[in-house]
N, C-alpha and C. Protein backbone atom coordinates (compact mmCIF):
# COMPACT_ATOMS: atom_id res chain seq x y z
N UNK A 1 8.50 209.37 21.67
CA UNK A 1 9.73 209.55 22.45
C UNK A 1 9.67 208.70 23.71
N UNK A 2 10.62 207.69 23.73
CA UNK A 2 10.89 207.14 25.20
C UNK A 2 11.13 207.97 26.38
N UNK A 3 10.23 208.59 27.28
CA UNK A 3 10.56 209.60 28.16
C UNK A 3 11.61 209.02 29.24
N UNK A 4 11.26 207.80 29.55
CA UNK A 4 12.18 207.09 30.62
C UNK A 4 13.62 206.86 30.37
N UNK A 5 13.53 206.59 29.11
CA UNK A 5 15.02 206.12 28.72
C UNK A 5 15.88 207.65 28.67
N UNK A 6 15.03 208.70 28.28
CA UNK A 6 15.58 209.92 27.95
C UNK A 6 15.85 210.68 29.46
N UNK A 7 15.40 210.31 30.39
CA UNK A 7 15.10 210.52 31.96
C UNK A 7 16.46 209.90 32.33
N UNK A 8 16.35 208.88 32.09
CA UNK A 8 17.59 207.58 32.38
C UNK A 8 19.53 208.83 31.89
N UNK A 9 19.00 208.80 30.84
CA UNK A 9 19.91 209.28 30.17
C UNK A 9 20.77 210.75 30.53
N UNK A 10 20.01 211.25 31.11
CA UNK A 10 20.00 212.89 31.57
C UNK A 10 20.61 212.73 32.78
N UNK A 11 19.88 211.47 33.91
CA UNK A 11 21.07 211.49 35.28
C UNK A 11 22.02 211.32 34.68
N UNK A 12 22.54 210.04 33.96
CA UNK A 12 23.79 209.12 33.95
C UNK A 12 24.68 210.48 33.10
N UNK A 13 24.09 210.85 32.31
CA UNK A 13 25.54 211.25 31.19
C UNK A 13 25.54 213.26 31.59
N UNK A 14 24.50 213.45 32.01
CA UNK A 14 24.39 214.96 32.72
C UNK A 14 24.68 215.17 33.96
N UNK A 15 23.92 214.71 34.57
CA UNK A 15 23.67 214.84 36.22
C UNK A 15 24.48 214.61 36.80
N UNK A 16 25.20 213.16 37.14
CA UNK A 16 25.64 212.21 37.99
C UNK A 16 27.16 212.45 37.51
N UNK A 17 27.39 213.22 36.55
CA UNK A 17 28.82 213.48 36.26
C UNK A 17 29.66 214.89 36.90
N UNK A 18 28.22 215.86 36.74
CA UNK A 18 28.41 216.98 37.30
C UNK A 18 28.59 217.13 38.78
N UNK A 19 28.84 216.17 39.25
CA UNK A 19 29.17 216.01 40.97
C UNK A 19 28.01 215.81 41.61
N UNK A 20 26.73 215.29 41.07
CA UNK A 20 25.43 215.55 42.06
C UNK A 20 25.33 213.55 41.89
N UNK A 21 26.03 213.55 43.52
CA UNK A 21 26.01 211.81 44.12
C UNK A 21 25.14 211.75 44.76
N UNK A 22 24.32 213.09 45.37
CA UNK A 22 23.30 212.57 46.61
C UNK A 22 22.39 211.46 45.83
N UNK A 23 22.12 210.73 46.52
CA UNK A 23 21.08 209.55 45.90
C UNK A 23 19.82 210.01 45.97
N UNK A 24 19.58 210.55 47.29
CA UNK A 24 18.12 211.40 47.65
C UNK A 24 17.72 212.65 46.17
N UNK A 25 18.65 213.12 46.08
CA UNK A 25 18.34 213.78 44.76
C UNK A 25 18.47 213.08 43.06
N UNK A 26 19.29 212.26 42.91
CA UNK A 26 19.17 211.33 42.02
C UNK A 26 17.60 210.98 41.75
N UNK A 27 17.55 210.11 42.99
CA UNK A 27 15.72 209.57 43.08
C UNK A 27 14.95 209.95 42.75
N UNK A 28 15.05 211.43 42.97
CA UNK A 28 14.30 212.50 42.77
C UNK A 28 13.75 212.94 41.52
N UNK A 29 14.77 212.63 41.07
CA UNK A 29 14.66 213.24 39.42
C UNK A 29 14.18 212.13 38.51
N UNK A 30 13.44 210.98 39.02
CA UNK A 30 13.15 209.79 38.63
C UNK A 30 11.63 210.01 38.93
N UNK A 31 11.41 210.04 40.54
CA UNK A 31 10.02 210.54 40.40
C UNK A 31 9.07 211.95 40.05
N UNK A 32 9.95 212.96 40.17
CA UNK A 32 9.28 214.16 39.73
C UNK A 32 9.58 214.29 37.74
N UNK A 33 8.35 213.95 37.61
CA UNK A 33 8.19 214.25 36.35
C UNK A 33 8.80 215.51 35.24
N UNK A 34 9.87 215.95 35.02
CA UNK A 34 10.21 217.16 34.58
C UNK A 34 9.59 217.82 33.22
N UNK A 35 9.48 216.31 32.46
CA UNK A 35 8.14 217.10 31.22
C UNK A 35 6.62 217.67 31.49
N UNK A 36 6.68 217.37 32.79
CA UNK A 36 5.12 217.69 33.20
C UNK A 36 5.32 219.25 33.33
N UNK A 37 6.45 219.93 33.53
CA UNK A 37 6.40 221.45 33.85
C UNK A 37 6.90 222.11 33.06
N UNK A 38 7.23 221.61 31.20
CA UNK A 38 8.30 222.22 30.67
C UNK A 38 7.10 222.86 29.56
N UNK A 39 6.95 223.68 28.85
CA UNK A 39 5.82 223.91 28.09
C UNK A 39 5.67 223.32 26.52
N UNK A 40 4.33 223.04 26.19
CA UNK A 40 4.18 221.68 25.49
C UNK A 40 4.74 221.62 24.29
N UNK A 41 5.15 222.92 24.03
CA UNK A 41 6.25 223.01 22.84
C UNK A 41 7.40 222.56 22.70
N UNK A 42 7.58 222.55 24.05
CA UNK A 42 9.10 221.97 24.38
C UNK A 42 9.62 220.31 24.78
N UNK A 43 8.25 219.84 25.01
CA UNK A 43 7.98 218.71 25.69
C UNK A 43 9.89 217.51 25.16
N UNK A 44 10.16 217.85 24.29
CA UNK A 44 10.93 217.09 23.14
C UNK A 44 12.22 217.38 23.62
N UNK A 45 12.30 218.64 24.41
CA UNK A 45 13.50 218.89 24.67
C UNK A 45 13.70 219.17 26.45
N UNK A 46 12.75 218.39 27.34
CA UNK A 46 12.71 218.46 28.66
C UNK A 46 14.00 217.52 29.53
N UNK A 47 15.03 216.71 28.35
CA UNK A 47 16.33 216.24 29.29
C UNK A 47 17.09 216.66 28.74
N UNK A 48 17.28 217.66 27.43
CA UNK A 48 18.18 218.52 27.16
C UNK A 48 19.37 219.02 28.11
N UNK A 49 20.58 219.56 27.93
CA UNK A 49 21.16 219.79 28.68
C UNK A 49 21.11 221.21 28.31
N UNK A 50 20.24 222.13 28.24
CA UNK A 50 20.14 223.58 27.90
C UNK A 50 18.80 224.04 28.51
N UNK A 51 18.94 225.57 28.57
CA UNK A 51 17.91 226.01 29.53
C UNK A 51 16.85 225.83 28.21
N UNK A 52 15.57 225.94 28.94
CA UNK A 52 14.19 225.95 27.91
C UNK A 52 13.49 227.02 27.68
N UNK A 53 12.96 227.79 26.90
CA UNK A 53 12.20 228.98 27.28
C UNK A 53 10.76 228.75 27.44
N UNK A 54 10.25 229.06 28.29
CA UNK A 54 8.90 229.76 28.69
C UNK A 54 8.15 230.30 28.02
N UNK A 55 7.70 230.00 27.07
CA UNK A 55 6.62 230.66 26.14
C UNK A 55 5.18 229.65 26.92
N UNK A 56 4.36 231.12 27.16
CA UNK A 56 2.87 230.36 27.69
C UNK A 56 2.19 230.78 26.77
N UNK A 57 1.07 229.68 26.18
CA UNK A 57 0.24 230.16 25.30
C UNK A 57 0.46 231.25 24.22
N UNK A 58 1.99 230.80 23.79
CA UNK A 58 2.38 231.34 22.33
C UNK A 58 3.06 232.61 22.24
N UNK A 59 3.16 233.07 23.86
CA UNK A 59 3.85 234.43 24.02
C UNK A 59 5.07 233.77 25.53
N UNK A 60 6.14 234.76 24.79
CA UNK A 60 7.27 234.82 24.96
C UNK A 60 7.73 235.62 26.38
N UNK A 61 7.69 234.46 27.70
CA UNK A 61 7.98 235.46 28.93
C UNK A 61 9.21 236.25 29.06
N UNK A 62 10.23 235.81 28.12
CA UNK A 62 11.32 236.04 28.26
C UNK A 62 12.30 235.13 29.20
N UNK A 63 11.37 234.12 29.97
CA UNK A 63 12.23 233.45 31.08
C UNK A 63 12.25 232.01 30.46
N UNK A 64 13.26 231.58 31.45
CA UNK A 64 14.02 229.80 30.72
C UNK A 64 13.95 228.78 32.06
N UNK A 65 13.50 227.84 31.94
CA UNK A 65 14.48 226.92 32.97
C UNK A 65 15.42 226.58 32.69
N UNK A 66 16.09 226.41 34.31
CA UNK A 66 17.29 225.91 34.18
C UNK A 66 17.70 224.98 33.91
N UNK A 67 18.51 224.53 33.24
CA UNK A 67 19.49 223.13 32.78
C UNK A 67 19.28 222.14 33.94
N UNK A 68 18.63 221.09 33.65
CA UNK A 68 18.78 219.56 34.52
C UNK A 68 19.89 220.02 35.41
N UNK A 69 21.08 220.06 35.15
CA UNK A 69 22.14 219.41 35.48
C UNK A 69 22.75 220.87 37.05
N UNK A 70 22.17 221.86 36.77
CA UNK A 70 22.00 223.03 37.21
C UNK A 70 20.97 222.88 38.22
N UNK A 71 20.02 222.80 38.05
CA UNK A 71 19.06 222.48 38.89
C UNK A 71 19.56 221.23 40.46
N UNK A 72 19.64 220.49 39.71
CA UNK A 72 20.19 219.20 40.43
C UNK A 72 21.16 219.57 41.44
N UNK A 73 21.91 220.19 40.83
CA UNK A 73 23.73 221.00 41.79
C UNK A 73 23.11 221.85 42.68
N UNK A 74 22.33 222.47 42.45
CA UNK A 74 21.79 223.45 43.43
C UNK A 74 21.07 223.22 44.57
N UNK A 75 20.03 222.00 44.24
CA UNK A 75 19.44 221.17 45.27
C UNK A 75 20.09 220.61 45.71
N UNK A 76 21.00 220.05 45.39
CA UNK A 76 22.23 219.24 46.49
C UNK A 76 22.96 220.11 47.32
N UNK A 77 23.18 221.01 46.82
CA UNK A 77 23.66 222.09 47.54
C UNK A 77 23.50 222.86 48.83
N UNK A 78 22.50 222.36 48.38
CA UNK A 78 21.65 223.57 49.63
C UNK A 78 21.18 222.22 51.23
N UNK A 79 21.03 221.11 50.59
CA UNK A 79 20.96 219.64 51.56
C UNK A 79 20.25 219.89 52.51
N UNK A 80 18.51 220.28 51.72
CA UNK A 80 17.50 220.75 52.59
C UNK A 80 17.01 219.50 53.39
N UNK A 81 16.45 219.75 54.75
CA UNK A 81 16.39 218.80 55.59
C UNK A 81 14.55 218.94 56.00
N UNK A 82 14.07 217.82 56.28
CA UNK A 82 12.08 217.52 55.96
C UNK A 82 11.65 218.76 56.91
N UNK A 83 12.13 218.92 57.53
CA UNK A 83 11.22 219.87 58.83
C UNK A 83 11.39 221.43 58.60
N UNK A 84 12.62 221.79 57.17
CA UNK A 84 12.53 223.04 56.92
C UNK A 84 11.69 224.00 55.89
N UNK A 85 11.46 225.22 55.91
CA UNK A 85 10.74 226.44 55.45
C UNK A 85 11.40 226.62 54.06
N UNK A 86 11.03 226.52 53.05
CA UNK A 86 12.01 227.43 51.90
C UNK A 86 11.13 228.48 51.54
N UNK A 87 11.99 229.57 50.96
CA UNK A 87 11.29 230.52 49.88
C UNK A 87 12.07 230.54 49.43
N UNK A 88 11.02 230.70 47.66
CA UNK A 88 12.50 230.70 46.25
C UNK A 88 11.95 232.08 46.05
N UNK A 89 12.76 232.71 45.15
CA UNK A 89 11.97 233.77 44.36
C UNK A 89 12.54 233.43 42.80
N UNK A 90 11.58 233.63 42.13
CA UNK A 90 11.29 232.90 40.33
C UNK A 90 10.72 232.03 40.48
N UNK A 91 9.89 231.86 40.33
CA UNK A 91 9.06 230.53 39.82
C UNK A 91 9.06 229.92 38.55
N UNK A 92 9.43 230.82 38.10
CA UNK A 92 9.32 230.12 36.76
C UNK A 92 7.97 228.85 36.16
N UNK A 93 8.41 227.81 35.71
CA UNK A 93 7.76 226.75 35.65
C UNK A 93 6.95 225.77 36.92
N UNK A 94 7.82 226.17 37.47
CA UNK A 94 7.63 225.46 39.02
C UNK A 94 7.77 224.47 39.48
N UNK A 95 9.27 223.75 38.35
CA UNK A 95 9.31 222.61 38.54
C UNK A 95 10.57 222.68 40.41
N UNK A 96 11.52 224.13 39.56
CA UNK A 96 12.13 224.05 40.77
C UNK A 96 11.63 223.87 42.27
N UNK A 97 10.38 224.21 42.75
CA UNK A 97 9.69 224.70 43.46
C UNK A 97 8.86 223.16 43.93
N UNK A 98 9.23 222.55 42.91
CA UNK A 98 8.34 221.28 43.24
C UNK A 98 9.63 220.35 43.77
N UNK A 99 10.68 220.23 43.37
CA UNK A 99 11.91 219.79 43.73
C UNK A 99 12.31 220.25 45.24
N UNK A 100 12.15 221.77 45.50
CA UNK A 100 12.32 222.03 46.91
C UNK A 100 11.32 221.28 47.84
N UNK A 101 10.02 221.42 47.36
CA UNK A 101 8.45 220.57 48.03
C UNK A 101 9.34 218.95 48.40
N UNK A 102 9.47 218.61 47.81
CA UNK A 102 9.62 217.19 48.34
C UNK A 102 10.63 216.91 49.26
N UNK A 103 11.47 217.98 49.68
CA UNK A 103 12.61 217.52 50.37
C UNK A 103 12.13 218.24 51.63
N UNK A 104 11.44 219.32 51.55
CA UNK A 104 11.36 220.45 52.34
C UNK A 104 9.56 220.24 53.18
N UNK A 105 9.18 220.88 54.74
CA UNK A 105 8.29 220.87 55.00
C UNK A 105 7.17 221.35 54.32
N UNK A 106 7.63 223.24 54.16
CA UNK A 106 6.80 224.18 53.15
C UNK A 106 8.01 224.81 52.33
N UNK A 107 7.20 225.47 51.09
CA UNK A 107 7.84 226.23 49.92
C UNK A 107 6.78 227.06 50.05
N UNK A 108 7.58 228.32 49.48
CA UNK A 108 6.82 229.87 48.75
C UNK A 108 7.54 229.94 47.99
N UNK A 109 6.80 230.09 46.69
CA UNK A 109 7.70 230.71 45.48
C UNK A 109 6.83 231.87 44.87
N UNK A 110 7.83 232.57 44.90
CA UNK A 110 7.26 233.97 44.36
C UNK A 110 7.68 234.20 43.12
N UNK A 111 6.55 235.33 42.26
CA UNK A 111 6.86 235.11 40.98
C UNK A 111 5.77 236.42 40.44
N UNK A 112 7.10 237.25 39.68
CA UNK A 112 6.45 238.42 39.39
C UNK A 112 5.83 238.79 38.04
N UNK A 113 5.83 237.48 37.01
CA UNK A 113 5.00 237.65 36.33
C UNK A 113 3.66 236.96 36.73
N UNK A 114 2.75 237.43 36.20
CA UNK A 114 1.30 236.76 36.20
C UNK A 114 0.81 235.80 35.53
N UNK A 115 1.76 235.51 33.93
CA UNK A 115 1.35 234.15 33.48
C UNK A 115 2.44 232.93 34.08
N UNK A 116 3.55 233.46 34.36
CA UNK A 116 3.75 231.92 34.62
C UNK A 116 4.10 232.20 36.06
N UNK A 117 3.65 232.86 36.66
CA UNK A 117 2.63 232.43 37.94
C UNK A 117 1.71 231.32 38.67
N UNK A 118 0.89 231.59 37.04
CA UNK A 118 -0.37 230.57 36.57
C UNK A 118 0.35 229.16 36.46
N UNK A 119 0.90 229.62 35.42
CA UNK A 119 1.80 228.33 34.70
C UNK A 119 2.13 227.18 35.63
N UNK A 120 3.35 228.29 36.89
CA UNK A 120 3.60 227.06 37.83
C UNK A 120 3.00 226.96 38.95
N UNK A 121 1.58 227.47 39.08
CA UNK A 121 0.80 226.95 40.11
C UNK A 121 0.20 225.83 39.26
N UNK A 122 -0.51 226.01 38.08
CA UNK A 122 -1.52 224.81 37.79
C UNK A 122 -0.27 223.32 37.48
N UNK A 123 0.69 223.66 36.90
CA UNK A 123 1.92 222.37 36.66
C UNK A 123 2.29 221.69 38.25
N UNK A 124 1.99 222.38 39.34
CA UNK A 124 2.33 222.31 40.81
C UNK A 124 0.98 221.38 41.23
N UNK A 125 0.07 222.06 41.09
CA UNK A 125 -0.78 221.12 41.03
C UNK A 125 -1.57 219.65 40.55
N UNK A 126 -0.99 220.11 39.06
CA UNK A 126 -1.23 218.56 37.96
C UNK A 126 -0.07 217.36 38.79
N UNK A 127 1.05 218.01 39.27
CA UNK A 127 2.07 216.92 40.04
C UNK A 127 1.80 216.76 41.33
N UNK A 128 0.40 217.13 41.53
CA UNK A 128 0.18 216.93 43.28
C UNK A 128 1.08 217.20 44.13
N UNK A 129 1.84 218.72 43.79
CA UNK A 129 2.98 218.66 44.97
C UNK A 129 1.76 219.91 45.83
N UNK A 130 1.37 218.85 47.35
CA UNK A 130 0.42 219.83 47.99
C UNK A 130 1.42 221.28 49.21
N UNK A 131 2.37 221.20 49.00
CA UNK A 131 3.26 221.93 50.20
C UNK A 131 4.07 223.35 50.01
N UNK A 132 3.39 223.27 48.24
CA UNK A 132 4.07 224.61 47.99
C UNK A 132 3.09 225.57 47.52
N UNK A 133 3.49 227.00 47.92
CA UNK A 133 2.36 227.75 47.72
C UNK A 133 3.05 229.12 46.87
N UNK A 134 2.24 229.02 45.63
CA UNK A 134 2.85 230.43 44.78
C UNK A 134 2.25 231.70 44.64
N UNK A 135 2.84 232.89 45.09
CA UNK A 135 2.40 234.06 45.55
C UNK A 135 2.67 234.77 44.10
N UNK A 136 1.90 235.10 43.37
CA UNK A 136 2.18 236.40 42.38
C UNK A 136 2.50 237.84 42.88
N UNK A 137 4.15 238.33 42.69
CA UNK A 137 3.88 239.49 43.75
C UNK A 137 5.93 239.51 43.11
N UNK A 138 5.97 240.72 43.58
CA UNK A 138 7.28 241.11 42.74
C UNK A 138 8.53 240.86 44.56
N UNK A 139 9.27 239.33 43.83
CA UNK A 139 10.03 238.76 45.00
C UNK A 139 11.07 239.25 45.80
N UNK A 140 11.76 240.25 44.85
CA UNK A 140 12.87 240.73 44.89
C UNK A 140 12.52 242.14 46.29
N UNK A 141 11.43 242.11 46.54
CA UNK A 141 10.85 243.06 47.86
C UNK A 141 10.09 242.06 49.04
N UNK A 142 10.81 242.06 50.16
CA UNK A 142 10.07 241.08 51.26
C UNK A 142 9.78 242.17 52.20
N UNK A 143 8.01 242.21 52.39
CA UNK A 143 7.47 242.43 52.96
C UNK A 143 6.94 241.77 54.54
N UNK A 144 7.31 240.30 54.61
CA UNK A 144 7.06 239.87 55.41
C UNK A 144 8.15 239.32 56.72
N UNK A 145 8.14 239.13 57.77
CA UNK A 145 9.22 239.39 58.94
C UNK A 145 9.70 237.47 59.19
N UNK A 146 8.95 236.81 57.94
CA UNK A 146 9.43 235.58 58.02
C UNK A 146 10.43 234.89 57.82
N UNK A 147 11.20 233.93 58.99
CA UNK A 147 12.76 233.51 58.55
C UNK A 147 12.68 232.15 58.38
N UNK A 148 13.46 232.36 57.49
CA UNK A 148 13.20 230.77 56.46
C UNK A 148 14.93 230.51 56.81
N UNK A 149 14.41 228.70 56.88
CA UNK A 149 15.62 228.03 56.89
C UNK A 149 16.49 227.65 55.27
N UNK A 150 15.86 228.29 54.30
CA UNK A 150 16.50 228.20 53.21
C UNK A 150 15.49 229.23 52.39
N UNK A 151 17.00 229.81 51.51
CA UNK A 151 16.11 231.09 50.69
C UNK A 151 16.86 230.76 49.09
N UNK A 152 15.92 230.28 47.99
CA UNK A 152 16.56 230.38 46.71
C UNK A 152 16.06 231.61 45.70
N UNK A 153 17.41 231.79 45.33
CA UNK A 153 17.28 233.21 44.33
C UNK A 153 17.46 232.21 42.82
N UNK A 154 15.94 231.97 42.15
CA UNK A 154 15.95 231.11 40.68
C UNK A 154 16.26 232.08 39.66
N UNK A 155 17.97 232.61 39.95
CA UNK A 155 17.59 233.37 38.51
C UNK A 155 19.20 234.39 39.10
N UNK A 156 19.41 235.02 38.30
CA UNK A 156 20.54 236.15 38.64
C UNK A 156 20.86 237.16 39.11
N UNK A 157 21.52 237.69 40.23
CA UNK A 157 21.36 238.72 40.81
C UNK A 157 22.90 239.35 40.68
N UNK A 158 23.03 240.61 40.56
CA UNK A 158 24.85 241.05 40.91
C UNK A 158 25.24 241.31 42.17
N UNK A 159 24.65 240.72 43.07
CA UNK A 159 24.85 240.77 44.59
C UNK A 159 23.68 240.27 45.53
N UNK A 160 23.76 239.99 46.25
CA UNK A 160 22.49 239.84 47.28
C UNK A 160 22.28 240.47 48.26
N UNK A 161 20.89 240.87 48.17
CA UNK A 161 20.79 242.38 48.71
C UNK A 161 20.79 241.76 50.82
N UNK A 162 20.98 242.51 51.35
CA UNK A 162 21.01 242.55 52.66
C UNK A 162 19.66 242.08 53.20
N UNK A 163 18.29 242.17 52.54
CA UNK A 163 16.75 241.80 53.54
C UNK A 163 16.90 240.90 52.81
N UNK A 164 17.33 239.50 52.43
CA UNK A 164 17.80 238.12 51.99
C UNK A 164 18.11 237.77 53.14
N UNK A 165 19.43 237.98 53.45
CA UNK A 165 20.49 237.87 54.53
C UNK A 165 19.49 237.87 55.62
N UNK A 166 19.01 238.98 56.17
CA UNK A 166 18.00 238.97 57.13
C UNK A 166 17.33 237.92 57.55
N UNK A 167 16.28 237.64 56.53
CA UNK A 167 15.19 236.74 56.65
C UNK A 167 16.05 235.36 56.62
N UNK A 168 17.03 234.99 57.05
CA UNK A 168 17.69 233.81 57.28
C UNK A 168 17.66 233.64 58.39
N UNK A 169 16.73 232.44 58.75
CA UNK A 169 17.16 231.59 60.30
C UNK A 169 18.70 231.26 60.81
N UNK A 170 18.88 231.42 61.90
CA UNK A 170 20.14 231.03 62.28
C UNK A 170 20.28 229.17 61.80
N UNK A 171 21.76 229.48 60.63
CA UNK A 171 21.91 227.98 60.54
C UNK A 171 21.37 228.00 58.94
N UNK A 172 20.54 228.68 58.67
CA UNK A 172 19.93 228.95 57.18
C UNK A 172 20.70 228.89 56.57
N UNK A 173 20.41 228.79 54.84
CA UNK A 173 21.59 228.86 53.89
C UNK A 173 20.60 229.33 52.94
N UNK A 174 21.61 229.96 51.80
CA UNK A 174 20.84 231.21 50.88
C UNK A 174 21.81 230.56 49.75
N UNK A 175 21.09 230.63 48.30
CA UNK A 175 22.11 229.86 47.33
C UNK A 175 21.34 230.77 46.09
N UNK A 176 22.66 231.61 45.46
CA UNK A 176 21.71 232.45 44.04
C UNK A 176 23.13 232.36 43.38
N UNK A 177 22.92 232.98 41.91
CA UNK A 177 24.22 233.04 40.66
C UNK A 177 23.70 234.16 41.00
N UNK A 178 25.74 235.23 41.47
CA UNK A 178 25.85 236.10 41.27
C UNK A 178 26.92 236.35 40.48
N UNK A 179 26.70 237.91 40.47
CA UNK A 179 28.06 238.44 39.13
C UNK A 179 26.83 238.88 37.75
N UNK A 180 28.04 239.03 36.98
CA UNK A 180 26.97 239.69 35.86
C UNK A 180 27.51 239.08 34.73
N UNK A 181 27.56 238.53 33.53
CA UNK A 181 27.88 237.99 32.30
C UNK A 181 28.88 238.33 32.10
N UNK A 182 30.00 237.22 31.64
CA UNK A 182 29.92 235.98 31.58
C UNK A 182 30.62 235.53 33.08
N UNK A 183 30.94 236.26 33.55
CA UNK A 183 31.54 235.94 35.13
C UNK A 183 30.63 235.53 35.88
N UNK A 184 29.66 234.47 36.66
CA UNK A 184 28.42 234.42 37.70
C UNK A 184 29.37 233.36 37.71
N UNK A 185 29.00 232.74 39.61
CA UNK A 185 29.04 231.74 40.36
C UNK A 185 27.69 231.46 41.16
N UNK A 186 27.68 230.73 41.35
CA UNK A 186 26.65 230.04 42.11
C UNK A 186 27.23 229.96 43.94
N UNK A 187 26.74 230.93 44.92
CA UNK A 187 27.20 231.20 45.69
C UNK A 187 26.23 230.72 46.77
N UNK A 188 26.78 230.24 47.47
CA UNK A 188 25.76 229.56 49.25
C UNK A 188 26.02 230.54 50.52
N UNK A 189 25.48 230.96 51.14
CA UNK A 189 25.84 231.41 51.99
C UNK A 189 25.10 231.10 53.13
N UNK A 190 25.41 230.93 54.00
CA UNK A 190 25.14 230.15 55.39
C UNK A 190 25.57 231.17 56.52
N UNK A 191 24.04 231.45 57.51
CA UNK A 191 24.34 232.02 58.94
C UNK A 191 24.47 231.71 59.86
N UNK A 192 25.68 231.60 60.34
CA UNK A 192 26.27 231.07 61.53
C UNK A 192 25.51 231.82 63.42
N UNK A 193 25.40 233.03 62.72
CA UNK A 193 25.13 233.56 64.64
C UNK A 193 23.98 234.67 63.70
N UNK A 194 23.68 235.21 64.96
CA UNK A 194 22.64 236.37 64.43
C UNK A 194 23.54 237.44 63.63
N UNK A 195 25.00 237.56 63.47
CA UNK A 195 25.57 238.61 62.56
C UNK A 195 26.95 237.94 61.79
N UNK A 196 26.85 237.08 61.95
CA UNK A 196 27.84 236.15 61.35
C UNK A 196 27.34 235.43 60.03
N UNK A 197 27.84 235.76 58.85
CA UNK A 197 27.48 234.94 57.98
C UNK A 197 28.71 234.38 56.71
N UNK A 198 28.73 233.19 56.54
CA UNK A 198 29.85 232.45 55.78
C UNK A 198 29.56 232.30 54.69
N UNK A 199 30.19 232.52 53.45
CA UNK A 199 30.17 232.34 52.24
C UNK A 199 31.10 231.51 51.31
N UNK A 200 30.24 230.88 50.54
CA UNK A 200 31.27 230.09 49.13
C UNK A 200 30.90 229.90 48.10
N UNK A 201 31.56 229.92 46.88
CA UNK A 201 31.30 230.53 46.03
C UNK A 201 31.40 228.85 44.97
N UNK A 202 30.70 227.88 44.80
CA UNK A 202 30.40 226.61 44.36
C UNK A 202 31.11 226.47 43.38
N UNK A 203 30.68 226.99 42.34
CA UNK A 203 30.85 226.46 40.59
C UNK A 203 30.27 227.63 39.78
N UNK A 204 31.04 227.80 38.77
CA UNK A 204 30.95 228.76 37.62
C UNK A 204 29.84 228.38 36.91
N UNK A 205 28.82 229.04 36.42
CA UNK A 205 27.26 229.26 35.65
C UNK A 205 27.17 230.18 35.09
N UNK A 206 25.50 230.37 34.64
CA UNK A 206 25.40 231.67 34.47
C UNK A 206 23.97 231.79 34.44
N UNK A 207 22.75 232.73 34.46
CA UNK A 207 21.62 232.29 34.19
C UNK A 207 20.68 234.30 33.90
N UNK A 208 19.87 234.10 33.52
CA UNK A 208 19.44 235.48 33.25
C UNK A 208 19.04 236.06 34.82
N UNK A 209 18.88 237.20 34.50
CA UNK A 209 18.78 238.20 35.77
C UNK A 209 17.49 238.03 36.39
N UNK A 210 17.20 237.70 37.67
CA UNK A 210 15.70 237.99 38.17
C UNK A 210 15.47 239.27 38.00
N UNK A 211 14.10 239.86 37.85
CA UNK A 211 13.06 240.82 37.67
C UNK A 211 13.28 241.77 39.09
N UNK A 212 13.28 243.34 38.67
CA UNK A 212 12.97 243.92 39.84
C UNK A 212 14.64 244.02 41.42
N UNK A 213 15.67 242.93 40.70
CA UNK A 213 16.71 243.12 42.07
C UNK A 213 17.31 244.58 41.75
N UNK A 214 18.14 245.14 42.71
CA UNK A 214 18.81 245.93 42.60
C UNK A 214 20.54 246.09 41.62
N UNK A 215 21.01 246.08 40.77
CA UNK A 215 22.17 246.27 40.47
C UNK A 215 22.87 247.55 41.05
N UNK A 216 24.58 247.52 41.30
CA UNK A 216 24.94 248.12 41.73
C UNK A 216 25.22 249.66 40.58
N UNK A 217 25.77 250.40 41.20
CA UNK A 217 25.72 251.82 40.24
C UNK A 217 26.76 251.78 39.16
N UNK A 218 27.13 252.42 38.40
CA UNK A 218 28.03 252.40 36.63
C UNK A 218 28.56 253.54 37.01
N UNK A 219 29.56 253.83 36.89
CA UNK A 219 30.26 255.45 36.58
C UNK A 219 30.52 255.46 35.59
N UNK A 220 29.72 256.68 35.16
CA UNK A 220 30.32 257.24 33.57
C UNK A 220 31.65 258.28 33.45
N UNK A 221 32.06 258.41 31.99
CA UNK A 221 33.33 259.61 32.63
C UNK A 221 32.91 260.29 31.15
């Protein structure tokens, strides 16, 4: 398989159509290797325009990466700047996580399973991205009083819970798919003052639920 040409192929006829002009992220997706983090089963289908699943060592996490073209929109989105903090929560593969690394000072990605934990620390490492650091530990609970100038939710939530919001630096921006099937948007939200916060709601998606968030309550009758 020509990986380059298939690389080539994925900006021009995926990427670059879906509204993602930044060049800085274009580039991006030229030098970060994306078959290096996709699992080796899949290797064949790493510029696909469909999510991939996560099977480590022959068992089935249940989790996917996201679509090139998804990925890409989101990082543009968010128009992280060199001197800032991210935390994602999902790690997944860790390619996302390696994509935030290069734009960003530091990354934490948290990630509440234990194999692909593994997964995208050692793939984080094989790509020498030295700036991101992956915590095994269930994300969707922040224990720590740290405010990050950007917070990504890799995965689906039906709202975003309020200690998100929190841990946002003034000026921060927070970017997750909310809603619940088949209705999700991909939503940014940005804090303006210490109680002021602005929201918009990007582009229609959809992606499976992170582990462990809260959903809101059901009435039965």
């Amino acid at each position: 398989m020509d990986f380059e040409l298939a690389r080539f192929n994925m900006v021009e006829q995926q990427i670059r159509p879906w509204n993602v002009l930044d060049q800085e992220v274009l580039d991006l997706l030229f030098v970060l290797r994306r078959e290096e983090f996709v699992p080796a089963a899949f290797r064949a289908m790493a510029f696909t325009d469909t999510e991939i699943p996560l099977r480590i060592d022959g068992n089935d996490t249940g989790e996917s990466m996201f679509s090139p073209k998804l990925e890409a929109r989101l990082l543009q989105s968010l128009a992280i700047q060199r001197h800032e903090q991210v935390l994602e929560i999902g790690a997944g593969s860790g390619y996302m996580a390696a994509l935030l690394g290069h734009r960003a000072r530091r990354v934490i990605t948290r990630e509440i399973q234990p194999a692909l934990a593994g997964f995208a620390r050692a793939n984080l490492e094989r790509a020498g991205v030295s700036n991101v650091t992956v915590e095994q530990c269930d994300g969707s609970k922040i224990s720590d009083t740290t405010h990050y100038e950007v917070i990504m939710l890799s995965g689906a939530v039906q709202f975003i819970p309020d200690q998100f919001l929190g841990r946002l630096a003034i000026g921060g921006r927070l970017i997750a798919i909310v809603g619940e099937s088949p209705l999700m948007s991909a939503r940014l939200v940005t804090r303006n003052a210490q109680d002021a916060f602005g929201s918009q709601d990007l582009f229609e998606t959809s992606a499976k639920p992170l582990l462990g968030f809260p959903t809101r309550d059901r009435f039965t009758f």
